[in-house]
C-alpha atoms as a PDB file:
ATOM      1  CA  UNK A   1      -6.567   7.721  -7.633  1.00  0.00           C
ATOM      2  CA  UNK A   2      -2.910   7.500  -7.562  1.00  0.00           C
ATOM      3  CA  UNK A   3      -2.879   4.890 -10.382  1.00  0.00           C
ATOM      4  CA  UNK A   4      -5.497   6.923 -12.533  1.00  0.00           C
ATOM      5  CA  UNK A   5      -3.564  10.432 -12.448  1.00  0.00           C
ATOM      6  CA  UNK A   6      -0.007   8.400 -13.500  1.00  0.00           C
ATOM      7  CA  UNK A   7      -2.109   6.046 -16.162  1.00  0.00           C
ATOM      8  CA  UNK A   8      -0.988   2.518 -15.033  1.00  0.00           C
ATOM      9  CA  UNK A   9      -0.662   0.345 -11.890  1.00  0.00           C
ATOM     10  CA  UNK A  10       1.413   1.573  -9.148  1.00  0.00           C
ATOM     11  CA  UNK A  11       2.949  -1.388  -6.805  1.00  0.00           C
ATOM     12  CA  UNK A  12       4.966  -1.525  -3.859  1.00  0.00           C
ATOM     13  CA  UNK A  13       6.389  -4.133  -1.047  1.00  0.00           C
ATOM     14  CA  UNK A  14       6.222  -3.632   2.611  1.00  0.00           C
ATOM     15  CA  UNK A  15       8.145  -0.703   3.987  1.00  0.00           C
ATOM     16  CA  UNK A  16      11.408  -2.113   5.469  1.00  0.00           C
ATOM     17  CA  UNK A  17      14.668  -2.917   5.052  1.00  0.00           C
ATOM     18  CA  UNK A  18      15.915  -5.906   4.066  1.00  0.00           C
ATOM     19  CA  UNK A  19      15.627  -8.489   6.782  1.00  0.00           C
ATOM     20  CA  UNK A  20      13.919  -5.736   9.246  1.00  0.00           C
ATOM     21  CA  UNK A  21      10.139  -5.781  10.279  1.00  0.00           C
ATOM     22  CA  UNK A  22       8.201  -3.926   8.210  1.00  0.00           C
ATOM     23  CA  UNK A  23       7.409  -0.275   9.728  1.00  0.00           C
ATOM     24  CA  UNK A  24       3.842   0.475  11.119  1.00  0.00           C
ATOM     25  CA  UNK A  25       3.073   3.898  10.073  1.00  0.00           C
ATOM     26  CA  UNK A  26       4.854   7.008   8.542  1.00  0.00           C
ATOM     27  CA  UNK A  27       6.564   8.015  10.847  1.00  0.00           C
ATOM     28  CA  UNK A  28       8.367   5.154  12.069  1.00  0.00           C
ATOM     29  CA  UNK A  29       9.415   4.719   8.599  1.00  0.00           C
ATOM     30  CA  UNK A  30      10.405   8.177   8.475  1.00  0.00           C
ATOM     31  CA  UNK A  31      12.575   7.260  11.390  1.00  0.00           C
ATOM     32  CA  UNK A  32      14.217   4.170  10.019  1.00  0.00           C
ATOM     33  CA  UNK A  33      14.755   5.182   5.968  1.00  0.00           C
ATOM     34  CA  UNK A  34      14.975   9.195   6.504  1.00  0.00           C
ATOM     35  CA  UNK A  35      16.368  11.145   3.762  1.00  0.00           C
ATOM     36  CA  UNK A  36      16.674   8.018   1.881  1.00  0.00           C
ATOM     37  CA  UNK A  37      12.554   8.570   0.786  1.00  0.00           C
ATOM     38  CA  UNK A  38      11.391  10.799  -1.770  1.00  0.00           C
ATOM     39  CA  UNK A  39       7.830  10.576  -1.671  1.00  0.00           C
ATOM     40  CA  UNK A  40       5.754   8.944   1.186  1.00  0.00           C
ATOM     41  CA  UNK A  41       2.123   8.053   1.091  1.00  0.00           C
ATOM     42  CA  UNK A  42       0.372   6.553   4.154  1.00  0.00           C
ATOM     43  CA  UNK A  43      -2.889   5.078   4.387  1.00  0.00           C
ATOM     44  CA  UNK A  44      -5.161   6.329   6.800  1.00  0.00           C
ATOM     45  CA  UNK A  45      -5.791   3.174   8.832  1.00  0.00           C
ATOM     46  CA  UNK A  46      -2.547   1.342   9.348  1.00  0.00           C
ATOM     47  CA  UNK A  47      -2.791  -2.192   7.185  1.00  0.00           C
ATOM     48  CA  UNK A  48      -2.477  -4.913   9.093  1.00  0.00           C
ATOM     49  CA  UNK A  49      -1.595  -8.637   7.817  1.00  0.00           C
ATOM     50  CA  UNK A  50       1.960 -10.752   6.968  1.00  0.00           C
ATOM     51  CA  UNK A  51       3.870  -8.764   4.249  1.00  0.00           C
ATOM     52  CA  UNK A  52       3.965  -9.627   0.083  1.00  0.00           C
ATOM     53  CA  UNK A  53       5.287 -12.545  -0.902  1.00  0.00           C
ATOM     54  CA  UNK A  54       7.892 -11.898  -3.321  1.00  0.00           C
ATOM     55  CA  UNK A  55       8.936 -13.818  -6.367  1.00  0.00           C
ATOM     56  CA  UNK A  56      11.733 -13.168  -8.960  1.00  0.00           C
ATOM     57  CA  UNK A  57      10.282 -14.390 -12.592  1.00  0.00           C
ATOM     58  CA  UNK A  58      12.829 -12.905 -14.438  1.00  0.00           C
ATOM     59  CA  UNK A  59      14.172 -16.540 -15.370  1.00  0.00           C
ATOM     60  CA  UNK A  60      12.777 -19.479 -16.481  1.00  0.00           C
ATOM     61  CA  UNK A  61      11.215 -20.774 -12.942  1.00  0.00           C
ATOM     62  CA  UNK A  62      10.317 -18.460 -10.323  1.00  0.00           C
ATOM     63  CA  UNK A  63      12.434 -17.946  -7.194  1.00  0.00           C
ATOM     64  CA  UNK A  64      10.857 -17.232  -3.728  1.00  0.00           C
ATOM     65  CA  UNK A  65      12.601 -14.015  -2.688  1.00  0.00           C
ATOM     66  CA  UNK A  66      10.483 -13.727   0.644  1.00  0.00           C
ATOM     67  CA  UNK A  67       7.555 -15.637   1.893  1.00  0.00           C
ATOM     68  CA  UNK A  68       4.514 -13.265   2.513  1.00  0.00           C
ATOM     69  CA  UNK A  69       0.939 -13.486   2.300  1.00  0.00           C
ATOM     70  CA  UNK A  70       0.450 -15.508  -0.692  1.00  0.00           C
ATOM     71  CA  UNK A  71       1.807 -19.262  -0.374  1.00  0.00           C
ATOM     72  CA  UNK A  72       4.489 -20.542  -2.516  1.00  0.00           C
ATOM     73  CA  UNK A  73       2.213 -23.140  -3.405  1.00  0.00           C
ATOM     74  CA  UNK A  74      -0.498 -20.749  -4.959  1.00  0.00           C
ATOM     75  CA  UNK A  75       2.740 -18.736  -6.649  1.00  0.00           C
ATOM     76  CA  UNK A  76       3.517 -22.068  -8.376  1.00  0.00           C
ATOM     77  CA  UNK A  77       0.425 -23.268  -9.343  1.00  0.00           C
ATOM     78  CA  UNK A  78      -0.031 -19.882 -10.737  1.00  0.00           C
ATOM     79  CA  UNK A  79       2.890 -20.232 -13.201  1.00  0.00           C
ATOM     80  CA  UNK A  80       2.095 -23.313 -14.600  1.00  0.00           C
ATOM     81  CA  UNK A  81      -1.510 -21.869 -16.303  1.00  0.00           C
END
């Protein structure tokens, strides 16, 4: 609904600082961002699962910025379609 009422695609990484686990509900991450957060949705069942996998593609060949859910192999083999 969120997507519809701004008119494109919202996306977002796992809740945590860098390097840090990533927070289980609202208000541990409440607790460990505070004032830093200016809008905070939470899903009513906590997610469970490894966190994103993210990937800088900003340059020619993609860089693994942290391993998550999706393999690096998959990420790669995606790139080359």
């Amino acid at each position: 609904m969120l997507a519809v009422a701004l008119g494109h695609p919202v996306t977002s990484t796992s809740a945590n600082r860098r390097g840090a686990r990533p927070a289980q509900d609202a208000d541990a991450l409440a607790r460990e961002l505070g004032p830093e957060i200016r809008l905070l949705l939470e899903h009513p069942t906590p997610l469970e699962g490894a966190p994103s996998t993210i990937v800088d593609v900003r340059t020619e060949a993609p860089t693994l910025l942290r391993a998550g859910s999706v393999p690096w192999e998959r990420v790669l083999q995606s790139t080359r379609a």
